[in-house]
C-alpha atoms as a PDB file:
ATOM      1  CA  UNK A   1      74.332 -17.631   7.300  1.00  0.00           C
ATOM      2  CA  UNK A   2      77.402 -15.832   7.293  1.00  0.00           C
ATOM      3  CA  UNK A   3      80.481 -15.918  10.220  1.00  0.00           C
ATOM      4  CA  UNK A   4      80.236 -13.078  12.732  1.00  0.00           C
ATOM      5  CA  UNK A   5      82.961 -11.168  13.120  1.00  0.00           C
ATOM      6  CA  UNK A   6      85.029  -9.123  15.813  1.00  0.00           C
ATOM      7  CA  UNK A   7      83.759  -6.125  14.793  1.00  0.00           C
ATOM      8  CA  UNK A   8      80.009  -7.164  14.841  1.00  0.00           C
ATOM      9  CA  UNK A   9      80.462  -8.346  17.798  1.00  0.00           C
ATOM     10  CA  UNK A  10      82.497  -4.962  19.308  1.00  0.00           C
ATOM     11  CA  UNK A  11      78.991  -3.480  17.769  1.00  0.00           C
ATOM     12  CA  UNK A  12      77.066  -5.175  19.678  1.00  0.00           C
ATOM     13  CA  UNK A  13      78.383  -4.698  22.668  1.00  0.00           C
ATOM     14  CA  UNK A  14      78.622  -0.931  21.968  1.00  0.00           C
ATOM     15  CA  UNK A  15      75.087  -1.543  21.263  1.00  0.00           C
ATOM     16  CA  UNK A  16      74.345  -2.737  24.621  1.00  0.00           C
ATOM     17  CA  UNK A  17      76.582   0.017  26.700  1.00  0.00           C
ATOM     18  CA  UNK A  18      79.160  -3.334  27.519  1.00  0.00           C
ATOM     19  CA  UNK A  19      82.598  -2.746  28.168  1.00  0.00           C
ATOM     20  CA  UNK A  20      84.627  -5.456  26.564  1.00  0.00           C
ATOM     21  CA  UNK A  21      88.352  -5.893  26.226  1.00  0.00           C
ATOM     22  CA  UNK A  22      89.940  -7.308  23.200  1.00  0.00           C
ATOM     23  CA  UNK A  23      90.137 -10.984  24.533  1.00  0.00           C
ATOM     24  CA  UNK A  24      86.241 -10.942  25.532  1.00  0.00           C
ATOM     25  CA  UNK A  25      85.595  -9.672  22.210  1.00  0.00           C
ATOM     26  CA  UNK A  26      87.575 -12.393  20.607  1.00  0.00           C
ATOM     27  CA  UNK A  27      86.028 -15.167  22.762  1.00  0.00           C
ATOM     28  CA  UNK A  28      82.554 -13.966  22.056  1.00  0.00           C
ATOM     29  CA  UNK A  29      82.987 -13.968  18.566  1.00  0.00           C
ATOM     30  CA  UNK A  30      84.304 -17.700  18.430  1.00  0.00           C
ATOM     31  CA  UNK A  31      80.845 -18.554  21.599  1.00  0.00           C
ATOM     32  CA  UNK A  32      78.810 -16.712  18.750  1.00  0.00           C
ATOM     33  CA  UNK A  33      80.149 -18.426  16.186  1.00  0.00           C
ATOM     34  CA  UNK A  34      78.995 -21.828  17.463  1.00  0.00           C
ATOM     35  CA  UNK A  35      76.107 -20.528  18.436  1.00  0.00           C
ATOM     36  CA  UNK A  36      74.885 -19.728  14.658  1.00  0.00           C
ATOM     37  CA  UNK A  37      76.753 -22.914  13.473  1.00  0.00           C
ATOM     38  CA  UNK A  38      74.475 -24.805  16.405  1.00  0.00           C
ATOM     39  CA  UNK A  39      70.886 -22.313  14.589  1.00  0.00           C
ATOM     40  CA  UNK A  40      71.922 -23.618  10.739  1.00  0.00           C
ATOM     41  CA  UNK A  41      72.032 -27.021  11.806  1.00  0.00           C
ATOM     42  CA  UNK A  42      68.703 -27.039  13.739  1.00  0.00           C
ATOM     43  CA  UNK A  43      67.521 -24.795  10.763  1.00  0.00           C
ATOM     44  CA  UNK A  44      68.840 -27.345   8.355  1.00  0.00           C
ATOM     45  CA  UNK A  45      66.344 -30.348  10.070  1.00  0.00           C
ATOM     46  CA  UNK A  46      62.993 -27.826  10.966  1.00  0.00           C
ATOM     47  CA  UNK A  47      60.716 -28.834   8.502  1.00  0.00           C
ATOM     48  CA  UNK A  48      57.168 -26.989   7.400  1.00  0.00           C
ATOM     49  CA  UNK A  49      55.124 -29.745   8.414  1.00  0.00           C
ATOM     50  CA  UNK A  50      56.920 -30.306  11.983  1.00  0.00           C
ATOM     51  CA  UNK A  51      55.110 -27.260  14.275  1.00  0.00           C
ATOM     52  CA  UNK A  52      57.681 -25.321  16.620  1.00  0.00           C
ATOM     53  CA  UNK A  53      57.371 -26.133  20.163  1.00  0.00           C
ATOM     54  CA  UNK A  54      58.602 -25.324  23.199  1.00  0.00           C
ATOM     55  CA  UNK A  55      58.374 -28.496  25.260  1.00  0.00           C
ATOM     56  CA  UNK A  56      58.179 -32.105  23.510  1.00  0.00           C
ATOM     57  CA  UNK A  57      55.722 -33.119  25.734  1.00  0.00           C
ATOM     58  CA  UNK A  58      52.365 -31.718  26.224  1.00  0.00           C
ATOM     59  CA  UNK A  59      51.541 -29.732  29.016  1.00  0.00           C
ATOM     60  CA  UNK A  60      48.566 -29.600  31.447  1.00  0.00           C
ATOM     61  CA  UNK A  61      47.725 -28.426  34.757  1.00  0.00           C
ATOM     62  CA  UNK A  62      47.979 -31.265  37.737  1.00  0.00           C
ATOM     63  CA  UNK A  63      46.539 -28.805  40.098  1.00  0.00           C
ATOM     64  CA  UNK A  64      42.655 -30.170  41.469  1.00  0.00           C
ATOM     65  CA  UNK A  65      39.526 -27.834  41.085  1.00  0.00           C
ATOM     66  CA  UNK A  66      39.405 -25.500  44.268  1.00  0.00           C
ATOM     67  CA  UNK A  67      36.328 -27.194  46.110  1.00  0.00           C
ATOM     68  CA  UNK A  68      34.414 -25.430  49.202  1.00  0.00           C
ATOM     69  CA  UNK A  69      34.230 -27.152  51.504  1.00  0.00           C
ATOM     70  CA  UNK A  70      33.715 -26.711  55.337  1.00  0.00           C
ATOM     71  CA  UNK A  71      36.539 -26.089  56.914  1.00  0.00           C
ATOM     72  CA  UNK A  72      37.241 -27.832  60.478  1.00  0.00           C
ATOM     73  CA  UNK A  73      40.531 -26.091  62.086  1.00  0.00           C
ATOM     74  CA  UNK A  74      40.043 -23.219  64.183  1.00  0.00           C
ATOM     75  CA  UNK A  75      41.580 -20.210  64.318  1.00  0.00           C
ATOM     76  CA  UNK A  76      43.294 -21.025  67.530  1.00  0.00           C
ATOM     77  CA  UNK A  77      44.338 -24.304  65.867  1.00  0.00           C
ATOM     78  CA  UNK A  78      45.608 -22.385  63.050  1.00  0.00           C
ATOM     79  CA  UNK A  79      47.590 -20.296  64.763  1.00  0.00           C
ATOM     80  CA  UNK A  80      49.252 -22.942  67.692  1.00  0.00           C
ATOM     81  CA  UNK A  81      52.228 -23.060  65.431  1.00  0.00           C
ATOM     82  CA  UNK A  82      52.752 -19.721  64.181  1.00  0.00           C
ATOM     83  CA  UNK A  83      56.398 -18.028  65.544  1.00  0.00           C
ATOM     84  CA  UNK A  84      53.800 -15.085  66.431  1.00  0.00           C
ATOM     85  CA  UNK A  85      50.671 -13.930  66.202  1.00  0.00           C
ATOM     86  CA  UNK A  86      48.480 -11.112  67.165  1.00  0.00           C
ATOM     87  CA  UNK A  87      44.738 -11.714  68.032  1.00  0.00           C
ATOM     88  CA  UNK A  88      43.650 -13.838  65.112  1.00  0.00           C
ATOM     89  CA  UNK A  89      45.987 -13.097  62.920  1.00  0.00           C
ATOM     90  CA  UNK A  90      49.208 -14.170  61.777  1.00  0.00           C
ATOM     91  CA  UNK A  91      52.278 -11.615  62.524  1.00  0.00           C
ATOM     92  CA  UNK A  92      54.933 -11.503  60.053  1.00  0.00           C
ATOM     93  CA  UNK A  93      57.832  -9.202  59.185  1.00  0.00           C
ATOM     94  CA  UNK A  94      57.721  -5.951  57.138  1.00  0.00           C
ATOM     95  CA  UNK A  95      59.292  -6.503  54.159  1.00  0.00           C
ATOM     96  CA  UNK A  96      60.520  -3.944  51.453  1.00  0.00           C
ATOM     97  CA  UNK A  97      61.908  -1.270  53.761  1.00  0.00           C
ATOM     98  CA  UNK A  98      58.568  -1.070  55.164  1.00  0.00           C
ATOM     99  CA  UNK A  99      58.852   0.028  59.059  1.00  0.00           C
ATOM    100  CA  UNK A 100      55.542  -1.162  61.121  1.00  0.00           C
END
């Protein structure tokens, strides 16, 4: 893989409608730089036989089975802590802009 320059980089950033002065530029191009130097060496050590992953681990839900069950709190109960409510429901905030 070959060193990215200044100009690639200036490119780029054209690319993606980014401003950069000459001393971004130049910084990027060495953060790059390390950043491909960091990709070769990984690429060096990936093997065929060693599948990409993207956790080390495996993963799996913890979460139970939802269950129905009967359910024993009231609405009254339910709602005996609420900040506010109205009737039997809970009363929130609009949110969005939204005016009520």
């Amino acid at each position: 893989m070959s060193e990215i320059t200044a100009e690639q980089v200036a490119h780029l950033a054209n690319l993606a409608r980014i401003a950069l002065t000459d001393e971004e530029i130049e910084h990027l191009t060495t953060e790059l730089g390390q950043i491909m130097h960091a990709v070769e060496q990984v690429s060096e050590v990936a093997t065929p036989d060693v599948p990409p992953t993207s956790h080390p681990i495996p993963m799996q839900n913890v979460f139970r089975d939802d269950v129905v069950g009967t359910t024993v709190l009231t609405a009254d109960e339910a709602l005996a802590g609420a900040p506010e409510s109205d009737d039997s429901r809970f009363k929130v905030s609009a949110i969005l802009g939204e005016e009520q």
